[in-house]
Each structure stands twice: as C-alpha cells, then as structure tokens.
N, C-alpha and C. Protein backbone atom coordinates (compact mmCIF):
# COMPACT_ATOMS: atom_id res chain seq x y z
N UNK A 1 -3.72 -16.13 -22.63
CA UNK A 1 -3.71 -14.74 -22.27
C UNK A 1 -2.43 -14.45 -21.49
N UNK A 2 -1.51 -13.40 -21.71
CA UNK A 2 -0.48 -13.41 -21.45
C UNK A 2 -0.28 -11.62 -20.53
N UNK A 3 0.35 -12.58 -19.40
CA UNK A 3 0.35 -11.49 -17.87
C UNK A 3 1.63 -10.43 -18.25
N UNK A 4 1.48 -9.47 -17.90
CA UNK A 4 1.92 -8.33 -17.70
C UNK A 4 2.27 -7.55 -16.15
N UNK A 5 3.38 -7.18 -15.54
CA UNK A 5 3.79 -6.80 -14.73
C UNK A 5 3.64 -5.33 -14.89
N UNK A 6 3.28 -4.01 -14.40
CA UNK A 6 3.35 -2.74 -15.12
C UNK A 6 4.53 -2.16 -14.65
N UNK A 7 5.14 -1.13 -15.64
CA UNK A 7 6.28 -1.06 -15.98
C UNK A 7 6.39 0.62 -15.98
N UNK A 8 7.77 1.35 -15.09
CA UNK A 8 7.61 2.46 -15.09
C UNK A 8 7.26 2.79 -16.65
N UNK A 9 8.19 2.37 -17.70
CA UNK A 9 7.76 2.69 -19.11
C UNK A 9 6.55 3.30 -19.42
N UNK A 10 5.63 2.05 -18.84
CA UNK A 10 4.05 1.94 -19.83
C UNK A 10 3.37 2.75 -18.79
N UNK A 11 3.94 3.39 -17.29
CA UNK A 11 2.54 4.01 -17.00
C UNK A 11 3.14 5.40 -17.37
N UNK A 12 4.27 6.11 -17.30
CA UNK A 12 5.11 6.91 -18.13
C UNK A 12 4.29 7.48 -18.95
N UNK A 13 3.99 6.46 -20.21
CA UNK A 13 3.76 6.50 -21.53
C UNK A 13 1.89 6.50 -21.39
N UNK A 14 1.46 6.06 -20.54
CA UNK A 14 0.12 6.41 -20.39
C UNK A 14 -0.27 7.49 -20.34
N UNK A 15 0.72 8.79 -19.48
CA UNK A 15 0.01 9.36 -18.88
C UNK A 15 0.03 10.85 -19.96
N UNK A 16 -0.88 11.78 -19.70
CA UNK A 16 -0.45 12.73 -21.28
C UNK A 16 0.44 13.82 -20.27
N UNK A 17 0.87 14.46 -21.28
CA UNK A 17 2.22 15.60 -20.57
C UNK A 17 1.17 16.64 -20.15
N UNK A 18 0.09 17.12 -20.36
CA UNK A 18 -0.83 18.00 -19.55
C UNK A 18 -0.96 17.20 -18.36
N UNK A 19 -1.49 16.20 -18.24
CA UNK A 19 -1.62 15.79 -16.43
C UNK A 19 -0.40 16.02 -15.71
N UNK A 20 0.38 15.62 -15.99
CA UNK A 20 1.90 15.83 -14.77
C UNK A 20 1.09 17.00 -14.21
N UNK A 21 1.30 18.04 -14.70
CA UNK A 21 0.85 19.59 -13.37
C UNK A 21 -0.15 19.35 -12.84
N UNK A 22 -1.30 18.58 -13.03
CA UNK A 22 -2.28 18.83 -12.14
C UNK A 22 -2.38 17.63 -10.96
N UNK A 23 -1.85 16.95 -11.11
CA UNK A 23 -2.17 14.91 -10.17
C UNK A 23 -1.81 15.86 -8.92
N UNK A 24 -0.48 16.34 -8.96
CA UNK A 24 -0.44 16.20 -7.10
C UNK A 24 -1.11 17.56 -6.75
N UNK A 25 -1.47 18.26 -7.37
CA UNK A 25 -2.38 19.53 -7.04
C UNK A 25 -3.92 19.18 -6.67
N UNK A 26 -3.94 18.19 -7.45
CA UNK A 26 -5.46 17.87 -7.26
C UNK A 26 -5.34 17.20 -6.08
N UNK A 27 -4.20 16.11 -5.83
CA UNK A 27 -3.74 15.39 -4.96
C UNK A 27 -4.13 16.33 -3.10
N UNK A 28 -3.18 17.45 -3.07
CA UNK A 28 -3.42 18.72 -2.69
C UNK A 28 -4.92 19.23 -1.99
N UNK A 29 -5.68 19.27 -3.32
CA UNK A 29 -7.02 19.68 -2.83
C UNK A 29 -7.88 19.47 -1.70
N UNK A 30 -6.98 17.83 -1.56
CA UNK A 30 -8.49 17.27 -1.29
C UNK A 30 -8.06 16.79 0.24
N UNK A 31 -6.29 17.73 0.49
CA UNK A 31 -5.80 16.70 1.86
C UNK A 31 -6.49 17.20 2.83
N UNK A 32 -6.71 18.96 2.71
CA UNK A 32 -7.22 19.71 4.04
C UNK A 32 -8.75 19.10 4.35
N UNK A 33 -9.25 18.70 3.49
CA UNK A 33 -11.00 17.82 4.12
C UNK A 33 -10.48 16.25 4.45
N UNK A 34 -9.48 15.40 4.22
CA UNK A 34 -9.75 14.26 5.45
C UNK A 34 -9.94 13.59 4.14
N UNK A 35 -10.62 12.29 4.06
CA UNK A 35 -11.12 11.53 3.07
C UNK A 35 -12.29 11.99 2.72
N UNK A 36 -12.33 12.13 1.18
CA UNK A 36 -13.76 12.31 0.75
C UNK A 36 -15.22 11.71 1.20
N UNK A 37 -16.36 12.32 0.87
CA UNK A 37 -17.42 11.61 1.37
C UNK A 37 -18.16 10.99 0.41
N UNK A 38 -17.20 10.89 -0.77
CA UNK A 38 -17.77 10.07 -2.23
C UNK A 38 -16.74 9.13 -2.56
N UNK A 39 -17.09 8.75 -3.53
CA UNK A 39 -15.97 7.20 -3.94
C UNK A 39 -15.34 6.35 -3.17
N UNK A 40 -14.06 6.49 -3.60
CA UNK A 40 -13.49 4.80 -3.37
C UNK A 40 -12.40 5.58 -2.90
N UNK A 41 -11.24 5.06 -1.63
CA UNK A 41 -10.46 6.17 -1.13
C UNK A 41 -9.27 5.05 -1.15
N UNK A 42 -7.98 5.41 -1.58
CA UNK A 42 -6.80 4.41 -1.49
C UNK A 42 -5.67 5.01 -0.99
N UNK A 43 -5.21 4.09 0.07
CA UNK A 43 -4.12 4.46 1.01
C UNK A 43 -3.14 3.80 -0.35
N UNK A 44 -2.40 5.03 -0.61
CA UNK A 44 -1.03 4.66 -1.81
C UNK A 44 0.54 4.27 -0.70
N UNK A 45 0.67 3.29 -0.51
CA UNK A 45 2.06 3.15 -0.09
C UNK A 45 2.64 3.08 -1.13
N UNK A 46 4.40 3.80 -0.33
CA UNK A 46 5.16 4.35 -1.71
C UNK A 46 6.38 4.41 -1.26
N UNK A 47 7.60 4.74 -1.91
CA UNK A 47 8.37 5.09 -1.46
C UNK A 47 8.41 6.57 -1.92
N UNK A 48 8.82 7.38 -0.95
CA UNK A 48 8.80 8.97 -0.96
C UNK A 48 9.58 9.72 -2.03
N UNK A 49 11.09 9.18 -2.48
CA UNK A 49 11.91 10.01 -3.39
C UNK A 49 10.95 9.14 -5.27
N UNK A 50 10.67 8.54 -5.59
CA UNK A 50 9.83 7.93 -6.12
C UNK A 50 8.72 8.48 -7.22
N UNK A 51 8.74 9.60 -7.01
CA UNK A 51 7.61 10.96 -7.32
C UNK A 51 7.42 10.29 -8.83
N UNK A 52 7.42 10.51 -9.92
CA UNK A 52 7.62 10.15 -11.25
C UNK A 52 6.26 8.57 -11.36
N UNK A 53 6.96 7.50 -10.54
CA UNK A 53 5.89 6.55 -10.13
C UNK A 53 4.88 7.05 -9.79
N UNK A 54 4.97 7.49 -8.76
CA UNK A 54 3.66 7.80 -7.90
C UNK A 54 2.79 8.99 -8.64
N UNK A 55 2.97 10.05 -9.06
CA UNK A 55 2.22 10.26 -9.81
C UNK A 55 1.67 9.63 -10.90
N UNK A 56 2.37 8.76 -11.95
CA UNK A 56 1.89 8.42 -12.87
C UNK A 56 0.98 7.10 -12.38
N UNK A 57 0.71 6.40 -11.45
CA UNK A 57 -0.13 5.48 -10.52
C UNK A 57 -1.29 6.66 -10.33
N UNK A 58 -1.02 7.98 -9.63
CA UNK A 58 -2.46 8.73 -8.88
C UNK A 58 -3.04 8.54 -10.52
N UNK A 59 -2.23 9.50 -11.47
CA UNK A 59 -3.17 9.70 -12.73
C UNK A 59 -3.67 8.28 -12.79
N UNK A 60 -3.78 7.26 -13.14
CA UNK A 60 -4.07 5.78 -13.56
C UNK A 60 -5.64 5.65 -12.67
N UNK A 61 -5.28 5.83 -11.53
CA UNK A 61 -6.26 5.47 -10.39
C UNK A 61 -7.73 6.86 -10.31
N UNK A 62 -7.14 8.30 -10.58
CA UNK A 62 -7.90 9.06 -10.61
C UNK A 62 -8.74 8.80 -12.32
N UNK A 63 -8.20 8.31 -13.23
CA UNK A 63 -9.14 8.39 -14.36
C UNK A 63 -10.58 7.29 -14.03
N UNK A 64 -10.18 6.12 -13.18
CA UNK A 64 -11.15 5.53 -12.41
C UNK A 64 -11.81 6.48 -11.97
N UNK A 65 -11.79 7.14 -11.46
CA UNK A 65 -12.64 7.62 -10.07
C UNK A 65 -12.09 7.62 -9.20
N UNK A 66 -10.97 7.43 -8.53
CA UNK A 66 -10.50 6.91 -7.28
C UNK A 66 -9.41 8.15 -6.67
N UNK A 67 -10.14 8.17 -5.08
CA UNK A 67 -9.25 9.45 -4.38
C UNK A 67 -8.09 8.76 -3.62
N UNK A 68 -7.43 9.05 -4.35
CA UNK A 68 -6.05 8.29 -3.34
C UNK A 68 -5.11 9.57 -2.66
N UNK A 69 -5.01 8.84 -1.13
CA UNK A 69 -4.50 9.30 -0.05
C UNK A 69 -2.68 9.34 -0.01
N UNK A 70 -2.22 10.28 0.32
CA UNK A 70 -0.88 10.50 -0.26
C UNK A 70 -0.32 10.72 1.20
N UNK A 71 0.42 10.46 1.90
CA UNK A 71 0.63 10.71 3.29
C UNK A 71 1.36 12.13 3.73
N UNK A 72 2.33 12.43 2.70
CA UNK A 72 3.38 13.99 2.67
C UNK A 72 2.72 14.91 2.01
N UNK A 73 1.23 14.32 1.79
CA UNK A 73 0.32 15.72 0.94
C UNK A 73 -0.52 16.21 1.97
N UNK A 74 -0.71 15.29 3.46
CA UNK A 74 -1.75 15.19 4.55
C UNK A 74 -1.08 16.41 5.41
N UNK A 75 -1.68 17.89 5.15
CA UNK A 75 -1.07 18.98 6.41
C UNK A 75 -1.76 18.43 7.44
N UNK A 76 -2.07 17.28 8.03
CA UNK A 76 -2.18 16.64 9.40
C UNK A 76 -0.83 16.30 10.02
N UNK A 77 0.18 15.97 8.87
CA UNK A 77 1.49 15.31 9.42
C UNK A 77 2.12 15.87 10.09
N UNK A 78 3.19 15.45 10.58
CA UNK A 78 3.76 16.36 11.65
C UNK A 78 5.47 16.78 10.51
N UNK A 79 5.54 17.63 10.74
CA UNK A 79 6.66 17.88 9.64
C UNK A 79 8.24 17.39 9.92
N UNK A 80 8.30 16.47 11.02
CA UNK A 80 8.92 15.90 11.33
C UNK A 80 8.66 14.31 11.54
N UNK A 81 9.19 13.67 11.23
CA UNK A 81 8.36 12.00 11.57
C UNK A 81 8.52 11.79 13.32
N UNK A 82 7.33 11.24 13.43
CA UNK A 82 7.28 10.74 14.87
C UNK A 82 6.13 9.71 15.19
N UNK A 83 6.01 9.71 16.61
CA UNK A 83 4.91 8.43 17.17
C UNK A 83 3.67 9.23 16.70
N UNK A 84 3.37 10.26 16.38
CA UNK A 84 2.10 10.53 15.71
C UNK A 84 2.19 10.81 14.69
N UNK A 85 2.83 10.63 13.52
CA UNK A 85 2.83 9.76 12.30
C UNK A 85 2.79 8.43 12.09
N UNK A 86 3.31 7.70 12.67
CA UNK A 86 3.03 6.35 12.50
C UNK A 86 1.37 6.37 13.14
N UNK A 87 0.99 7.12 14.36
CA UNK A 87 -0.63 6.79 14.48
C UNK A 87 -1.79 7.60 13.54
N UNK A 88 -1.27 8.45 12.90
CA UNK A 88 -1.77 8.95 11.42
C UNK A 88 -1.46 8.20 10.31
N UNK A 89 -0.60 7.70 10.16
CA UNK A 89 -0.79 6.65 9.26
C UNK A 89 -1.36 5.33 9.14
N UNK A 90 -1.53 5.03 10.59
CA UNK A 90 -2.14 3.92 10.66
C UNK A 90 -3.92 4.45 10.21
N UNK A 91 -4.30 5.64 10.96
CA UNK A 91 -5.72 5.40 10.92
C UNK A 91 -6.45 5.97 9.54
N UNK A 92 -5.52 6.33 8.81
CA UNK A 92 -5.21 6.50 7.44
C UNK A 92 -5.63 5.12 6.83
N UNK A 93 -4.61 4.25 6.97
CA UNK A 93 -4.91 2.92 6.45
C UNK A 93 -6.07 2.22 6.74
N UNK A 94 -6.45 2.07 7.94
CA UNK A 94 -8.27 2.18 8.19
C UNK A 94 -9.53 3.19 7.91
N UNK A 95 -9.41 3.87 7.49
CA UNK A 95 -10.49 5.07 7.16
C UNK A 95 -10.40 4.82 5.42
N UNK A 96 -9.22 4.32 4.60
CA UNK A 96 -9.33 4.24 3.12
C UNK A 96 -9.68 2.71 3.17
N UNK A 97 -10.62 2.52 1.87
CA UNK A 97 -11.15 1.59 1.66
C UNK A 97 -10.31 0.29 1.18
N UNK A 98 -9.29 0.98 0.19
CA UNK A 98 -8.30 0.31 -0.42
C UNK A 98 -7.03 0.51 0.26
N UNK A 99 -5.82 -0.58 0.07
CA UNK A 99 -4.71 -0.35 0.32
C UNK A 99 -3.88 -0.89 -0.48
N UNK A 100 -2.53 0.05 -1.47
CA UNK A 100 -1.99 -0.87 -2.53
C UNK A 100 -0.76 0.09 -2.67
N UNK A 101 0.09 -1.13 -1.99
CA UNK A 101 1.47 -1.10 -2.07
C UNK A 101 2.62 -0.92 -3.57
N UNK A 102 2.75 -0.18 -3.91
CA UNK A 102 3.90 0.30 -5.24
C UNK A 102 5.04 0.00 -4.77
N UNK A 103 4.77 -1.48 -5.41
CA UNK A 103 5.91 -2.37 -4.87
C UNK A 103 7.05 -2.09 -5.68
N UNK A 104 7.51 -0.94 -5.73
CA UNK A 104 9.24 -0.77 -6.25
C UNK A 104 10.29 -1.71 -5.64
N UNK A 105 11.30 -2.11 -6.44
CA UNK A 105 12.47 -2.36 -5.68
C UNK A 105 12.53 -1.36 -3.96
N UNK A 106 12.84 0.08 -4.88
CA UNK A 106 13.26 1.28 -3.41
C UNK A 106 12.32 0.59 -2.45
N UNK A 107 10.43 0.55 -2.68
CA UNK A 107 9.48 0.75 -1.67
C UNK A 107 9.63 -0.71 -0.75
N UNK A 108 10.21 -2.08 -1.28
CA UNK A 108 10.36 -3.10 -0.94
C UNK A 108 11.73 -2.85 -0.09
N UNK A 109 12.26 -1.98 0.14
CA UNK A 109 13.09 -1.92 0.83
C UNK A 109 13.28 -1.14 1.78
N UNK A 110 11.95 -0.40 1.78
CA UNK A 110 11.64 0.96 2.97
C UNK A 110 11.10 0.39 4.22
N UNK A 111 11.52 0.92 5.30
CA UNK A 111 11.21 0.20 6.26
C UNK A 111 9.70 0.86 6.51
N UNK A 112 9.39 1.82 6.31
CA UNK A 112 8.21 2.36 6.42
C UNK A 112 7.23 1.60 5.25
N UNK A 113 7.30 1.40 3.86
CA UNK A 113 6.42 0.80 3.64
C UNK A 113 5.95 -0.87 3.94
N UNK A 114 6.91 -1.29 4.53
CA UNK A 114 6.93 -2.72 4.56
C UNK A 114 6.40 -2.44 6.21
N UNK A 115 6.41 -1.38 7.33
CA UNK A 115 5.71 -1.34 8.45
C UNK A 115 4.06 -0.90 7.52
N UNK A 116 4.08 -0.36 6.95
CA UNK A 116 2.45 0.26 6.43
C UNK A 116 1.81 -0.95 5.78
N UNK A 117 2.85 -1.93 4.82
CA UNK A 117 2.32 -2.78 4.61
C UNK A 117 1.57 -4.07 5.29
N UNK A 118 2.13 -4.29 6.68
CA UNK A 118 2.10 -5.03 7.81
C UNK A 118 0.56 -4.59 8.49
N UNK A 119 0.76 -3.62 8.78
CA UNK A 119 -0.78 -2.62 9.08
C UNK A 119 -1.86 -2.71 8.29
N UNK A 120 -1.62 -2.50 7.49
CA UNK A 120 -2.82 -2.99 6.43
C UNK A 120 -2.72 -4.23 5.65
N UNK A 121 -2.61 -5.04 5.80
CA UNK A 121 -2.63 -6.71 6.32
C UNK A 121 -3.57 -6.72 7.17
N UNK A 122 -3.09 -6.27 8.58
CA UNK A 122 -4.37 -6.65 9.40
C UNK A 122 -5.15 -5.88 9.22
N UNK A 123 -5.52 -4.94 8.59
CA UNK A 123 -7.30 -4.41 8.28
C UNK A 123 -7.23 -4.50 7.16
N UNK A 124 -6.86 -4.73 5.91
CA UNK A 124 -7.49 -5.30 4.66
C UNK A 124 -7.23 -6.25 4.17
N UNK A 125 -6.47 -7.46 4.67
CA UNK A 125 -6.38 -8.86 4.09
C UNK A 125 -7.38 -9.22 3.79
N UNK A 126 -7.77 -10.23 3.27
CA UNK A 126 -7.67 -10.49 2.01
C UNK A 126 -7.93 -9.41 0.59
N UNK A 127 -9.39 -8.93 0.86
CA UNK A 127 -10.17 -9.01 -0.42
C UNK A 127 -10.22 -6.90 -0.44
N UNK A 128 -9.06 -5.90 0.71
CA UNK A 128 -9.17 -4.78 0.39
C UNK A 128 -7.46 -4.39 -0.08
N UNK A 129 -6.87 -5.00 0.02
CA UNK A 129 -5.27 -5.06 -0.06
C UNK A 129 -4.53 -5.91 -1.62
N UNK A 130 -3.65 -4.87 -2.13
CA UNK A 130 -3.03 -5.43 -3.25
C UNK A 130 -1.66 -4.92 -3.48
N UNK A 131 -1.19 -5.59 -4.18
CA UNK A 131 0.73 -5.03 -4.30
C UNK A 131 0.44 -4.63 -5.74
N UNK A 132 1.19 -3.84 -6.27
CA UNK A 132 1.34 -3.27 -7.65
C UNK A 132 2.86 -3.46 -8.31
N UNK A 133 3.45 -4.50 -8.77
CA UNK A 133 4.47 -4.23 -8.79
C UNK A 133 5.15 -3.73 -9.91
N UNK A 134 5.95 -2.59 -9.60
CA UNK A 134 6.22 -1.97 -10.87
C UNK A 134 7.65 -2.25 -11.25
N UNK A 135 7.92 -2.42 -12.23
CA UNK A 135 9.35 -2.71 -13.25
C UNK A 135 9.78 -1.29 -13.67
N UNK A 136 11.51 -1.65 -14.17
CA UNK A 136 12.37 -0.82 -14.89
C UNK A 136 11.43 0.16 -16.05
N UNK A 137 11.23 -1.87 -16.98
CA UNK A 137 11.34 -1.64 -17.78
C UNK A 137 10.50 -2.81 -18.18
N UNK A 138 9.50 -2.86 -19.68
CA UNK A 138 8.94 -4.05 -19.60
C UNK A 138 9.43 -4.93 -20.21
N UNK A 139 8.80 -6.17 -19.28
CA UNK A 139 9.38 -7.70 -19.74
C UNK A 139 10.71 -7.62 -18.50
N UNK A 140 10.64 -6.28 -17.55
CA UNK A 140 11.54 -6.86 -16.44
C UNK A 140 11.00 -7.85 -15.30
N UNK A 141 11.99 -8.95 -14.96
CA UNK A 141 11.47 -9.51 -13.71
C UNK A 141 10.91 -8.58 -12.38
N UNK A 142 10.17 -9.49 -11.75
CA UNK A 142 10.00 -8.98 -10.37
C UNK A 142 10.55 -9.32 -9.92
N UNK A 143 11.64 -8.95 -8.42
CA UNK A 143 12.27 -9.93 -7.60
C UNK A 143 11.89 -9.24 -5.92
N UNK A 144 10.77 -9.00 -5.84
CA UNK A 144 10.11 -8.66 -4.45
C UNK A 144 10.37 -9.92 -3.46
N UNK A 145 10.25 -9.47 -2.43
CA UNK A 145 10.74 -10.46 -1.81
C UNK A 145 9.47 -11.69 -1.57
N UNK A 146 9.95 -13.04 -1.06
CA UNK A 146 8.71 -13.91 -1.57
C UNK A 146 7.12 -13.78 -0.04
N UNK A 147 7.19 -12.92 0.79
CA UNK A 147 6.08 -12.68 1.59
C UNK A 147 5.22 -11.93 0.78
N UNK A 148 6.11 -11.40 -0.16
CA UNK A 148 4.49 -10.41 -0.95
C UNK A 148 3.84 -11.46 -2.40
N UNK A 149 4.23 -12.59 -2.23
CA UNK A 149 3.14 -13.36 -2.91
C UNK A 149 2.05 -14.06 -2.30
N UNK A 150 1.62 -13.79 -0.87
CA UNK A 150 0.35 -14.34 -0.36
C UNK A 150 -0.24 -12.83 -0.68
N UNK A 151 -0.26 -11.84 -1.46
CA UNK A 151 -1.22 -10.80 -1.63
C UNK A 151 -2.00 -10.74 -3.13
N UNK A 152 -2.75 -10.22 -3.39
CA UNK A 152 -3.41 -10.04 -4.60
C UNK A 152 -2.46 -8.67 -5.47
N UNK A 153 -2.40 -9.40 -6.91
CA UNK A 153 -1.46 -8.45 -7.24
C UNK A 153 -1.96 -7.78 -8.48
N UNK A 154 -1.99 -6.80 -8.58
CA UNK A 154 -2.20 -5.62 -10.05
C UNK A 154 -1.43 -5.96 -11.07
N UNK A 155 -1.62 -6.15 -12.22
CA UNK A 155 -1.74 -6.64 -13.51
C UNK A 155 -1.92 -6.06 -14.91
N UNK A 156 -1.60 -6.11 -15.89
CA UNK A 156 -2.10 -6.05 -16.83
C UNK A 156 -2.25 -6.86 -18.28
N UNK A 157 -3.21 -7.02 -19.04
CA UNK A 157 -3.05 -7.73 -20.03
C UNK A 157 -2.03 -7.19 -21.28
N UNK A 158 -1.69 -6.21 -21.26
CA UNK A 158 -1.06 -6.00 -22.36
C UNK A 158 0.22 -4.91 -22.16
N UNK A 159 1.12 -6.00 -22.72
CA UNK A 159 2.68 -5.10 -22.51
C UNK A 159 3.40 -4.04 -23.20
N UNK A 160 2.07 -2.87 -23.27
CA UNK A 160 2.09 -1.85 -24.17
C UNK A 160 1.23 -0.40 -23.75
N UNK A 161 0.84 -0.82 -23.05
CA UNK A 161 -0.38 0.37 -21.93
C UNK A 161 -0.71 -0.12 -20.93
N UNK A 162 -1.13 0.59 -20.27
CA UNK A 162 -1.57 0.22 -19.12
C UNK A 162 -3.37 0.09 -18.90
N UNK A 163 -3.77 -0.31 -20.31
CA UNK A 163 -5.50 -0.36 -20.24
C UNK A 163 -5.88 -1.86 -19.64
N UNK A 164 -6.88 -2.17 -19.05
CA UNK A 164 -7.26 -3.27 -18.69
C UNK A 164 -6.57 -3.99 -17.67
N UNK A 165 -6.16 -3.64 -16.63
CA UNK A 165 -5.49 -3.72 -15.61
C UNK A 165 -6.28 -4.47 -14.67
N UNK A 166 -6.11 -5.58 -13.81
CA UNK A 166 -6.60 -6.41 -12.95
C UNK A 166 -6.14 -6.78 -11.87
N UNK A 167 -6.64 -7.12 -10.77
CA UNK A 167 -6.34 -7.52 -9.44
C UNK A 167 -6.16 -9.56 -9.64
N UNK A 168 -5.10 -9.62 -9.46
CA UNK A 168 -5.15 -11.58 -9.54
C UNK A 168 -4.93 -12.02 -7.81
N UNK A 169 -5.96 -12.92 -7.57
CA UNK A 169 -5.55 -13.42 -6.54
C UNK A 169 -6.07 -14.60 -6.46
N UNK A 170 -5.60 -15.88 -5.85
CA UNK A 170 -5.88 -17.02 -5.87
C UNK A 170 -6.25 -17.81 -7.39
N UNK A 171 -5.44 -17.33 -8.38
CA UNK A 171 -6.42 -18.15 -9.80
C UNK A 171 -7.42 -17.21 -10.24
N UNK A 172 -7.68 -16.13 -9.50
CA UNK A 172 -9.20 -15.11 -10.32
C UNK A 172 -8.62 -14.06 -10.38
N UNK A 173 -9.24 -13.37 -11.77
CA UNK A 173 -9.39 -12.27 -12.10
C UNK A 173 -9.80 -11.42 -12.01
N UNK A 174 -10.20 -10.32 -11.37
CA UNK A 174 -11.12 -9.06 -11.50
C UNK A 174 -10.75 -7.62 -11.79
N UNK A 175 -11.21 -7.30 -12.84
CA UNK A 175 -10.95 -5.85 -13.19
C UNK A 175 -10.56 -4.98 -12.12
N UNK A 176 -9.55 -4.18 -12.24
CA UNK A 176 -9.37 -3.00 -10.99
C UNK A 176 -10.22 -1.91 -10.83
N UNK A 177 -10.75 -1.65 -11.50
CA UNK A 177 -12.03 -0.81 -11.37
C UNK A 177 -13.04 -1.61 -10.56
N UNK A 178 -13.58 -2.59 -10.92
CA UNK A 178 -14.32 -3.67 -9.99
C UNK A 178 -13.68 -3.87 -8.60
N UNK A 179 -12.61 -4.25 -8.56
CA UNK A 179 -11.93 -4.64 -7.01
C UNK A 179 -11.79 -3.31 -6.45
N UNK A 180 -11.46 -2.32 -7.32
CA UNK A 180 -11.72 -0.83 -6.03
C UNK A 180 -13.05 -0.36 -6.09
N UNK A 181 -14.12 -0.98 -6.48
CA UNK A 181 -15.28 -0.69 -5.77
C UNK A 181 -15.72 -1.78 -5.35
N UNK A 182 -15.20 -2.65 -4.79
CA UNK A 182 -16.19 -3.37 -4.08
C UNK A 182 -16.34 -3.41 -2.80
C-alpha cells in the first residue's frame, strides 16, 4: 500500500468551484458563537497569506462534519496582534478538540505557527494533535524540519484525490474521520 503526502494539486482538484464562495463564509458563521456545541472542533494552524490551502483543507474537513476554528475569522481578536492574542489563541487550542498543523513550507517557517504548534503539544500530544503536510505538487518531497516527525501525520492512500485520508502514528493507521472523533 503506497503512502501519499497531500498535495496543494489534489486538494485543489478535490474541491468543486461552487464551494470556494461558501468555506470561509460558513467559516464566518459560526465565529460570533465561540465553538460549537455539536461535533468535533479543530484548531487549523496555518500560515495566514496561504488562503487557497486553507480553504481547500476547511472544505476537506467540513465534508466530515468537522467545525474548524480559523483564528483571523474569530471577531474576538484584537485587530492588531498582541499579549491577548497569543492568550486567545492559546485557549482556542484548548477548548478545540483537535489540533492540526498545515505544515507548508511558509507555515514551517512562521514563528507563530511553530509557537501554536508548541502549545498544543502540551494539551494534545499524543493522540489529539497531527501535522498535515502539504506539497507543491504530487510526488513532492517533504522537507519539514525533523521535530515534526515525533507527531502523527495526515495521509493519503492515493496520489490522485484526496479520498481516504488517515492519521499514521507509531506504525498505525486510522481513518481521519475516526481520529477526529475520537
């Protein structure tokens, strides 16, 4: 069975040209209530100029079921960065169930996601925390740096869509639908 890295390409190509308008609107909806009081809630670290990724990840994660938390969609923020953003983001990262880093080149090099990533380490290591790492292009290497291989990483079996997508950690497999509800 042969591993797959996901690839801006294939989630690109997943997603249909009607969703683009609605992901970060829906995204939107849901910032002024806080975290939902249903499903599965995922702190998305990201890098910010990035948009193109990150939407085509929300669509992926919302056809699950899954409400993912966007930090520049939160009118809690302060519209300037400061010491109460970093303490909104932290309790962000504790109040969502999940935490999963869009490990871009850019985001591997943001000092903010690699502090968000650090943070949620210590409240979701092991079994609520995962890296996603996304490529150019597929069949591109990863070259993240080597601390983000003690994490569980997002996957896919096939280097052509993005269906059947999995969390690997330690030698096991589990569906991503499964690992974001558990």
């Amino acid at each position: 069975m042969a591993d797959f890295l996901l690839s801006k390409e294939q989630l690109s190509d997943a997603r249909k040209p009607s969703e683009a308008a609605t992901i970060l609107n829906e995204a939107r909806n849901h910032r002024n209530n806080g975290l939902p009081t249903f499903g599965v809630s995922v702190f998305l670290s990201h890098k910010h100029d990035e948009l193109a990724v990150l939407e085509d990840v929300i669509c992926l994660l919302k056809k699950l079921g899954i409400f993912v938390y966007v930090d520049w969609l939160d009118e809690g923020m302060p519209k300037t960065t400061s010491g109460y953003t970093a303490y909104r983001i932290k309790q962000k990262i504790k109040d969502c169930k999940k935490f999963i880093l869009l490990a871009t080149e850019g985001a591997i090099a943001s000092k903010w996601c690699n502090w968000e990533l650090g943070y949620g380490d210590a409240h979701k290591y092991p079994n609520s925390i995962a890296i996603m790492p996304i490529t150019e292009k597929r069949r591109d290497a990863f070259t993240g740096n080597e601390y983000l291989q003690i994490y569980p990483v997002i996957k896919t079996e096939y280097e052509y869509t993005v269906n059947w997508c999995y969390v690997e950690f330690q030698e096991k497999r589990v569906p991503l639908v499964d690992w974001l509800k558990q």
